[in-house]
N, C-alpha and C. Protein backbone atom coordinates (compact mmCIF):
# COMPACT_ATOMS: atom_id res chain seq x y z
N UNK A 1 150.12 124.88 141.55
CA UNK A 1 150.04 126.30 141.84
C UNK A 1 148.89 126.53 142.82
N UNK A 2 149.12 127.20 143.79
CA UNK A 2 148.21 128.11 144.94
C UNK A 2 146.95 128.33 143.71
N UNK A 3 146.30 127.88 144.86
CA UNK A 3 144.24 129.06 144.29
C UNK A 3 144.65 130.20 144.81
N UNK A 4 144.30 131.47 143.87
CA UNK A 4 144.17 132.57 144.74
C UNK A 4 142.63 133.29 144.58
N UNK A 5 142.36 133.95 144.72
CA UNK A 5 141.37 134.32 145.26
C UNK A 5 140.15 134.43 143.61
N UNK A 6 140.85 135.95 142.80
CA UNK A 6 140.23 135.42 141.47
C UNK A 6 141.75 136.61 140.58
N UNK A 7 141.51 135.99 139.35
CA UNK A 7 142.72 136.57 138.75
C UNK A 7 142.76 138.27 138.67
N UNK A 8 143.75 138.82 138.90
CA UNK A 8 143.88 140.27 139.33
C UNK A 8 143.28 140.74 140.29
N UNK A 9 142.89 139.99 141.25
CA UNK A 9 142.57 140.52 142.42
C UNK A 9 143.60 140.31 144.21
N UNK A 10 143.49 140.29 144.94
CA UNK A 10 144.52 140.31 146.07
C UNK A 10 144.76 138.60 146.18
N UNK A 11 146.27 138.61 146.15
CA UNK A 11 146.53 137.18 146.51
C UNK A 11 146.85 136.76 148.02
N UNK A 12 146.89 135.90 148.37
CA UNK A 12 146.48 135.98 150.00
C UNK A 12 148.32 135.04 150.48
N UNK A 13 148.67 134.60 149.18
CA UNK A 13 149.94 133.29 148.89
C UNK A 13 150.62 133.70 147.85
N UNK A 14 151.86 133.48 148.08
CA UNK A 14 152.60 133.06 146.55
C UNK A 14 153.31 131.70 147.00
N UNK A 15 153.62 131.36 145.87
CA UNK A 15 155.17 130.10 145.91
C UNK A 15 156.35 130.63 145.17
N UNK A 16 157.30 129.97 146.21
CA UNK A 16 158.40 130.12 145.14
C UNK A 16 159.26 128.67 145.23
N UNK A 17 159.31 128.29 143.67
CA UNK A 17 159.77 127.23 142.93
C UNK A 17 160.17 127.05 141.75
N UNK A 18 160.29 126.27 140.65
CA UNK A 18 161.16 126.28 140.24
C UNK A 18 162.48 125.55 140.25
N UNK A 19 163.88 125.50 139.88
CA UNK A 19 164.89 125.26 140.09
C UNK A 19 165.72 125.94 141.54
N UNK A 20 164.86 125.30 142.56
CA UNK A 20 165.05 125.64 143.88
C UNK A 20 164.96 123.65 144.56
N UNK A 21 165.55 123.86 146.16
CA UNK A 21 165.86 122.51 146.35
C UNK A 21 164.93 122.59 147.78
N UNK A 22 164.31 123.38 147.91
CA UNK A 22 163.05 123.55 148.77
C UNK A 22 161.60 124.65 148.58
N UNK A 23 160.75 124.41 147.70
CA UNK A 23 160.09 125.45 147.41
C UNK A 23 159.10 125.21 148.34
N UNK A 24 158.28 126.16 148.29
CA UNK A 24 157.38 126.78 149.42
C UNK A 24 156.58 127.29 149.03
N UNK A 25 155.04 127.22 149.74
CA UNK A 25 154.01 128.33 149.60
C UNK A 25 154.41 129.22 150.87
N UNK A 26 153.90 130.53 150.52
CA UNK A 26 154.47 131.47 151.48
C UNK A 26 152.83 132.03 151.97
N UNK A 27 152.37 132.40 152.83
CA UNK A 27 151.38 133.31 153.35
C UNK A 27 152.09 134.16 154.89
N UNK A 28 150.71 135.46 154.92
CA UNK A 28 151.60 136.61 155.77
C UNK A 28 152.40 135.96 156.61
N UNK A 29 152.34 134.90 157.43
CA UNK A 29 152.59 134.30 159.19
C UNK A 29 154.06 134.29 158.29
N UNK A 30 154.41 133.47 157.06
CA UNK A 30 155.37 133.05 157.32
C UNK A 30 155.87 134.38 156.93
N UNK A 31 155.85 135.19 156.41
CA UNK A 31 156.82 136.30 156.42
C UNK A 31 157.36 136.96 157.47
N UNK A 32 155.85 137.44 158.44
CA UNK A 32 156.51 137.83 159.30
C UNK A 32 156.84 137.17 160.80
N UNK A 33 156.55 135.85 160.65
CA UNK A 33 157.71 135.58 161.74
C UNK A 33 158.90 134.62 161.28
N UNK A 34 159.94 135.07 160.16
CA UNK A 34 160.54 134.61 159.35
C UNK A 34 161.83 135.02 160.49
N UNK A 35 162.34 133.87 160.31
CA UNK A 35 164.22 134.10 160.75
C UNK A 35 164.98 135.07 160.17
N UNK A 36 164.21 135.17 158.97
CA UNK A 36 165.88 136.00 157.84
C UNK A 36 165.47 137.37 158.57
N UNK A 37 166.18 138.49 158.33
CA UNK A 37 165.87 139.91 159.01
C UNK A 37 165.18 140.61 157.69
N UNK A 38 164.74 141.57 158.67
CA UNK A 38 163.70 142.59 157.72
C UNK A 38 164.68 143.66 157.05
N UNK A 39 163.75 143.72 156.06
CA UNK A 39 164.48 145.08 155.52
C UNK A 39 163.24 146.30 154.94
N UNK A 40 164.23 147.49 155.19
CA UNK A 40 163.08 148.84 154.99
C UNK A 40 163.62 149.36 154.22
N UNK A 41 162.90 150.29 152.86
CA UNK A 41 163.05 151.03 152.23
C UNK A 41 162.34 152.11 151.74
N UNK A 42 162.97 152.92 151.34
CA UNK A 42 161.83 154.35 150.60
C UNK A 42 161.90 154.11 149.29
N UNK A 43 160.63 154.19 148.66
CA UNK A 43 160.65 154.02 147.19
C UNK A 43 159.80 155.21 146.39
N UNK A 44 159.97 155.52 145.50
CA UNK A 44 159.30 156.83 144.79
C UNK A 44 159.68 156.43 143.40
N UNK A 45 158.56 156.23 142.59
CA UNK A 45 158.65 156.46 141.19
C UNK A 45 157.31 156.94 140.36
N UNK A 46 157.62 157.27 139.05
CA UNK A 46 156.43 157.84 138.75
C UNK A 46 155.97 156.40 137.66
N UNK A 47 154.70 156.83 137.79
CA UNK A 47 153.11 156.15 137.43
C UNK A 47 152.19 156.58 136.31
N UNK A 48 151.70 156.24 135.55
CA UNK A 48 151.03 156.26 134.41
C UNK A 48 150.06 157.52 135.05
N UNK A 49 149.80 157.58 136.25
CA UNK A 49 148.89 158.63 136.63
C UNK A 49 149.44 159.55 137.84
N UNK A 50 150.84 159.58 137.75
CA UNK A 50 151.75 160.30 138.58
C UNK A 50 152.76 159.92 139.23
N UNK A 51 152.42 159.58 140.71
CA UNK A 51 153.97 158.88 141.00
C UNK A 51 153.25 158.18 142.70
N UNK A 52 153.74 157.30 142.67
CA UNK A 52 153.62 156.40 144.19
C UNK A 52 155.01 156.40 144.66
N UNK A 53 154.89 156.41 146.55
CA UNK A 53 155.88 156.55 147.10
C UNK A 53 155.54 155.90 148.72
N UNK A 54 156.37 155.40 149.10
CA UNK A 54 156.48 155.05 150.71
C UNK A 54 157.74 154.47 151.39
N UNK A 55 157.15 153.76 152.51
CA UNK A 55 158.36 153.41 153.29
C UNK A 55 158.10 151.81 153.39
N UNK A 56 158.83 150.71 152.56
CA UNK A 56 158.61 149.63 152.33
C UNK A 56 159.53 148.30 153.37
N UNK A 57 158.42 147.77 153.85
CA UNK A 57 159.19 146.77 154.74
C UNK A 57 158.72 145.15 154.54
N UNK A 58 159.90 144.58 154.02
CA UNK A 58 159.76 143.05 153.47
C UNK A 58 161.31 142.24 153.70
N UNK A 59 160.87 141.49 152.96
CA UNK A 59 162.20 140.19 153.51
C UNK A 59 163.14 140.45 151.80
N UNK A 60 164.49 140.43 151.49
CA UNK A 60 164.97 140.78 150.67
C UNK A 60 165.16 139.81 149.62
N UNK A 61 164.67 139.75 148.41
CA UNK A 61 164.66 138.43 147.51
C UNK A 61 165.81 137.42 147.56
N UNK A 62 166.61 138.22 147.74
CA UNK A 62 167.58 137.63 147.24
C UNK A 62 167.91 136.20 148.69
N UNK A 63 167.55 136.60 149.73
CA UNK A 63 167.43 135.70 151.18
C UNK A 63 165.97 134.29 151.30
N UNK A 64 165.37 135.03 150.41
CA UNK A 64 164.36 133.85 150.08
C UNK A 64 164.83 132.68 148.91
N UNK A 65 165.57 133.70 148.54
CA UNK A 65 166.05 132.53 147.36
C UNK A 65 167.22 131.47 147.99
N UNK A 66 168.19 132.37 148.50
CA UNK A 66 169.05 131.58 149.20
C UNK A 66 168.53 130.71 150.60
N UNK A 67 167.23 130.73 150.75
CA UNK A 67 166.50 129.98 152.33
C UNK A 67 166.03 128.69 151.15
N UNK A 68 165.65 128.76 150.19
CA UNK A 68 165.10 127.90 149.20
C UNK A 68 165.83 126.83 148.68
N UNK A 69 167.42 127.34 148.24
CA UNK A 69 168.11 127.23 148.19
C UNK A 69 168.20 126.62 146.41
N UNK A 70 168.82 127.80 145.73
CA UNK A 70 168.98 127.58 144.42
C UNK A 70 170.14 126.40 144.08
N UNK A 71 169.01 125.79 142.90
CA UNK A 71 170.13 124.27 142.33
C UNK A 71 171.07 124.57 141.53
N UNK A 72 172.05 124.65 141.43
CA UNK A 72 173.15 125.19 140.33
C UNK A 72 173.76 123.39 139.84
N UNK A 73 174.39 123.98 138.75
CA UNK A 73 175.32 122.96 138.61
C UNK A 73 176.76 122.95 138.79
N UNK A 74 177.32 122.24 139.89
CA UNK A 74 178.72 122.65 140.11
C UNK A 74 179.72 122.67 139.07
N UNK A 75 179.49 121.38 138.08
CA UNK A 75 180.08 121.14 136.46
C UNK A 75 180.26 122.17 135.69
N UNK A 76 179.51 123.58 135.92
CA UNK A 76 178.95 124.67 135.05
C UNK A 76 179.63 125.78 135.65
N UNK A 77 180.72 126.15 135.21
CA UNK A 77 180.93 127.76 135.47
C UNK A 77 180.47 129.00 135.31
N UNK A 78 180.03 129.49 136.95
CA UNK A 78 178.98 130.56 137.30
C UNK A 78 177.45 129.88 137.37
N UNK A 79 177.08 128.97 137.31
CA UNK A 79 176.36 128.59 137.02
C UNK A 79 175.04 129.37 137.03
N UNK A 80 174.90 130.16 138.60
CA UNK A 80 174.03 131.07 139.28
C UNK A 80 173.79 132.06 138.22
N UNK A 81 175.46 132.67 137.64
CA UNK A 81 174.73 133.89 136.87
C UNK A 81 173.84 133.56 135.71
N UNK A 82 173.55 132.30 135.06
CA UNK A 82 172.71 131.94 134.42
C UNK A 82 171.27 131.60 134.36
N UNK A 83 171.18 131.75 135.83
CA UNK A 83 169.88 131.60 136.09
C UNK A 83 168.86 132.77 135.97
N UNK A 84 167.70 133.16 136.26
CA UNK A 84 166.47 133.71 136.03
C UNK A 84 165.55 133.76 137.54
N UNK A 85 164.90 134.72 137.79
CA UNK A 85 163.97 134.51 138.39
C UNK A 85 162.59 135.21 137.95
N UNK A 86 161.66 134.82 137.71
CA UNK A 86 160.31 135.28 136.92
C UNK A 86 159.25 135.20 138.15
N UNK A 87 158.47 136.30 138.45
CA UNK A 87 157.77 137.15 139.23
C UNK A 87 156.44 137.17 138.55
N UNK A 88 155.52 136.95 139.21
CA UNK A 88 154.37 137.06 138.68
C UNK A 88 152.95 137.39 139.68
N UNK A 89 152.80 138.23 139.41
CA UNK A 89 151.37 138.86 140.04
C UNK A 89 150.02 138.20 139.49
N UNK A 90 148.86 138.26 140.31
CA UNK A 90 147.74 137.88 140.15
C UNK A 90 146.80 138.39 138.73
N UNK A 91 147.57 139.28 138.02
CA UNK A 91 146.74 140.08 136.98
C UNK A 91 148.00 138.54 135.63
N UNK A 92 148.61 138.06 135.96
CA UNK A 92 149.52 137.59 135.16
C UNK A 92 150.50 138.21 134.71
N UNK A 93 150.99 139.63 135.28
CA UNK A 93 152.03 140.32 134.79
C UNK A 93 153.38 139.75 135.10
N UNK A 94 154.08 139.42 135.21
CA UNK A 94 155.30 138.53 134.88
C UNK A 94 156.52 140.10 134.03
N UNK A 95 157.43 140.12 135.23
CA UNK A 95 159.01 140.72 135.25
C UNK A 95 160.06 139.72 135.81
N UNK A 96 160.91 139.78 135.04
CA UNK A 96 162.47 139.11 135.08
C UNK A 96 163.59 139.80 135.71
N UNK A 97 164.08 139.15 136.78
CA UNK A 97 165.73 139.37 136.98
C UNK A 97 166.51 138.55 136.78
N UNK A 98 167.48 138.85 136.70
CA UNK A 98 168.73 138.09 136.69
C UNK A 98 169.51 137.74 138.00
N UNK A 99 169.77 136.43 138.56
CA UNK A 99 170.42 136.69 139.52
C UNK A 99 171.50 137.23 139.79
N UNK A 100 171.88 137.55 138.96
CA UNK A 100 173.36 137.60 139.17
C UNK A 100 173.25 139.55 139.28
N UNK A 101 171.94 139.90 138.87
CA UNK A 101 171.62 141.62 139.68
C UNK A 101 171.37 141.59 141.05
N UNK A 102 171.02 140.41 141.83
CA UNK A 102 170.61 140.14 142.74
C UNK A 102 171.11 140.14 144.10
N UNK A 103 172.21 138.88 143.61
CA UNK A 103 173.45 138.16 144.45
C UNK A 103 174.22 139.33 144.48
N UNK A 104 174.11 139.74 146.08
CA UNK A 104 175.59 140.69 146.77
C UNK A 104 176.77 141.12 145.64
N UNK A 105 177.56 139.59 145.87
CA UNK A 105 178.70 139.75 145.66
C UNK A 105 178.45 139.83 143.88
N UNK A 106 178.12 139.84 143.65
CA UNK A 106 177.84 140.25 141.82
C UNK A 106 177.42 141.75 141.39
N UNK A 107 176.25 141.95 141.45
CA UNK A 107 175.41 142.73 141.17
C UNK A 107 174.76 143.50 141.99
N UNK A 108 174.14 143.19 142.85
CA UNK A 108 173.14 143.22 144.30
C UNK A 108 172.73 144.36 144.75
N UNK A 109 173.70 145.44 144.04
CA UNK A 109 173.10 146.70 144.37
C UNK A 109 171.59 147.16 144.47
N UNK A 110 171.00 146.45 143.82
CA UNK A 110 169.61 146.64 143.70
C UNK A 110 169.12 145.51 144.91
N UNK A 111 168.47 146.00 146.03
CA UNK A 111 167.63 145.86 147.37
C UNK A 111 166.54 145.30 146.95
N UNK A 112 165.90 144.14 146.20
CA UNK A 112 164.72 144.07 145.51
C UNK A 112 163.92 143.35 146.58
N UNK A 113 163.08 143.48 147.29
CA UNK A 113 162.17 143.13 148.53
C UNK A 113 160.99 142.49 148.18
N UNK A 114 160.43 141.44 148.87
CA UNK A 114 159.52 140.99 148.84
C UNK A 114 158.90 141.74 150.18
N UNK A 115 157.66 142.76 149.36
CA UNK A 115 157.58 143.78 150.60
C UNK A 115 156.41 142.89 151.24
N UNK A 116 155.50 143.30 152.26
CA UNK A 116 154.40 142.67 153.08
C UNK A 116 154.03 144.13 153.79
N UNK A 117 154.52 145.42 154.06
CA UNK A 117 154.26 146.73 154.75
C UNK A 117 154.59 147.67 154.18
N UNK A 118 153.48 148.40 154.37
CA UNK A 118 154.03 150.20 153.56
C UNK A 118 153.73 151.12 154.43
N UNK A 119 154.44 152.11 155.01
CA UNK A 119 154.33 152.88 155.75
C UNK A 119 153.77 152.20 157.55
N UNK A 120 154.42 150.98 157.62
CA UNK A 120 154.32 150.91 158.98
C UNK A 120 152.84 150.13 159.05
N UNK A 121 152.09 149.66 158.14
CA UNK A 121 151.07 149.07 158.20
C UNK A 121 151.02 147.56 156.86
N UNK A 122 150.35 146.70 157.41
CA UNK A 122 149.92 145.78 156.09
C UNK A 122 149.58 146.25 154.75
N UNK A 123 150.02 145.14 154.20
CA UNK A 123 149.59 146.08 152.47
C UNK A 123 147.91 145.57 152.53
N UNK A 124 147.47 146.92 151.41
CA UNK A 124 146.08 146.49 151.23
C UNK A 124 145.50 145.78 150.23
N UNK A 125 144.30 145.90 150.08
CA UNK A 125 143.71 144.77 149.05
C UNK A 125 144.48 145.02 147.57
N UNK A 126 144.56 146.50 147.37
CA UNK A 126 145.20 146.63 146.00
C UNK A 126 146.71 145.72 146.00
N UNK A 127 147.51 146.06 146.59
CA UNK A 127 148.41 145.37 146.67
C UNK A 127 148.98 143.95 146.60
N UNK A 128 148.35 143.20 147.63
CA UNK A 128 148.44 142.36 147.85
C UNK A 128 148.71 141.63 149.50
N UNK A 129 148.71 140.33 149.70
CA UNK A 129 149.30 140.33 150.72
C UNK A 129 151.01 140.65 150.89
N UNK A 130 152.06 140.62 149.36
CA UNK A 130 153.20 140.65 149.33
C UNK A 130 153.30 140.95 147.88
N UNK A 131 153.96 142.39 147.76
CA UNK A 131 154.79 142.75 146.31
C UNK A 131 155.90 142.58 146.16
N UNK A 132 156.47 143.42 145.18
CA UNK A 132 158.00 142.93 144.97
C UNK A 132 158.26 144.89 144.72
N UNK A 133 159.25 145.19 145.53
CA UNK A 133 159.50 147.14 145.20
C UNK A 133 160.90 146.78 145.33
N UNK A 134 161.82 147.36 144.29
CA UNK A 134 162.56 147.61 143.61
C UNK A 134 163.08 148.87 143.60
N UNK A 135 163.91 149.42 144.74
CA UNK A 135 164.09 150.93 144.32
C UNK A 135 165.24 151.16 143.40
N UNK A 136 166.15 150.56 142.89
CA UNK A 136 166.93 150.68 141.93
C UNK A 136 166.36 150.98 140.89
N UNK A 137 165.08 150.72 140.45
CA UNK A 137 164.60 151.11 138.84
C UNK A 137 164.20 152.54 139.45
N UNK A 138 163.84 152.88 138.36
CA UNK A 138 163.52 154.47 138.09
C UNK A 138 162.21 154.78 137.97
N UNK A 139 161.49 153.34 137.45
CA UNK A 139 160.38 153.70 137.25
C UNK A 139 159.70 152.37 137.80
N UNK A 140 158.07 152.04 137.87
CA UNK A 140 157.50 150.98 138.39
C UNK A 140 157.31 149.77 137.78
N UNK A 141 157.57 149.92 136.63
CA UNK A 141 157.34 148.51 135.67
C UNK A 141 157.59 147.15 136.02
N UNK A 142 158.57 146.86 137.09
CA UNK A 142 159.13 145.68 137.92
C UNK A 142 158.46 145.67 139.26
N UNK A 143 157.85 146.44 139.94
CA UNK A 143 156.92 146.30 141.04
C UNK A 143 156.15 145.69 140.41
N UNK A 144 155.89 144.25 141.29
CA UNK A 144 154.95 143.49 140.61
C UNK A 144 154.00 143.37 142.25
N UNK A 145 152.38 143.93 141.94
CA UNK A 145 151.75 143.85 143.02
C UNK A 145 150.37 142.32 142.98
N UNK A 146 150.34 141.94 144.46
CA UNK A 146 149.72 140.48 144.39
C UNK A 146 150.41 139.54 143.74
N UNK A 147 151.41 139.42 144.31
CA UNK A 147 152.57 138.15 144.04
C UNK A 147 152.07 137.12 144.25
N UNK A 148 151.73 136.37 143.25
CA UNK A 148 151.64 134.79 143.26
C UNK A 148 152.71 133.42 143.16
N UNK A 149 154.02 134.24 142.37
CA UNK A 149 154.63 133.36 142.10
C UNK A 149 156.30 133.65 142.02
N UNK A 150 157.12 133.18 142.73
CA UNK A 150 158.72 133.45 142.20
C UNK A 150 159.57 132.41 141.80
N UNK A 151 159.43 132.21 140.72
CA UNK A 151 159.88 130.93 139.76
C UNK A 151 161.82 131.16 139.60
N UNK A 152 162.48 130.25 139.68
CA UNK A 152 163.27 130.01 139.79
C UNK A 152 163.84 129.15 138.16
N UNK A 153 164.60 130.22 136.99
CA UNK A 153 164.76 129.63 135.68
C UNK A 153 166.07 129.32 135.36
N UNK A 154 166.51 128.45 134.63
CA UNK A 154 167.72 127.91 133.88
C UNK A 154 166.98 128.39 131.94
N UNK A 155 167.98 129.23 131.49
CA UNK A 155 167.64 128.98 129.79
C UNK A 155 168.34 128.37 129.68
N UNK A 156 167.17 127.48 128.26
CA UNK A 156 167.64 126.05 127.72
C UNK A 156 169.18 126.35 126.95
N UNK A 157 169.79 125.20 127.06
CA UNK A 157 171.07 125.09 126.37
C UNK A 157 170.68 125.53 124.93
């Protein structure tokens, strides 16, 4: 695992690994001069002390995962929808998706971004160098800010 700076404070890296067949440490460069295309969104939800809102621009999870390239088992029917991906920020907060909310052709409705810009500028120290915003939820509990980690899971048989 990446050093980051100190726990709950701005991470400068994440990795993502796991049950992936190329994992990676990620920092800003590689985001933004990344092949996959950008994506923008508006997000608004409310907050233990009101509500946060902007205009979010990052690379879309679900394209990092597939650049990584998730291990399935071909033997295993669906195999993908069985998998997990676990998110984890620098404070250790840790949220779960499912891929199969993820993947287009399944679920996918939900746009879940690995953001790097809010409102047309870098994220700041609170943030991180890269969160995760989610405008499908309703509320913020799955924004996970100072991303350290996007783990790639199989549950045990």
């Amino acid at each position: 695992m990446p050093k980051h700076e100190c726990l709950g404070g701005y991470s400068s890296t994440f990795q993502l690994d796991g049950e992936v067949n190329h994992p990676k440490i990620y920092a800003l460069q590689d985001l933004l001069i990344r092949p996959l295309k950008w994506t923008r969104v508006k997000d608004f939800f409310p907050t233990g002390s009101g509500s946060d809102s902007g205009t979010f621009t990052g690379i879309l999870l679900w394209d990092l995962l597939q650049e990584a390239g998730v291990i399935v088992d071909p033997n295993r029917h669906n195999d993908l929808s069985r998998k997990s991906v676990l998110i984890t920020g620098s404070d250790n907060s840790e949220q779960l998706y499912s891929l199969g909310e993820l993947e287009p052709r399944l679920g996918g409705s939900h746009r879940v971004i690995v953001a790097f810009m809010r409102d047309r500028a870098l994220l700041g120290e609170g943030e991180g160098m890269a969160r995760i915003i989610n405008p499908g939820d309703k509320a913020g509990a799955r924004r996970v800010f100072n991303l350290t980690r996007i783990g790639v899971l199989t549950p045990p048989m």
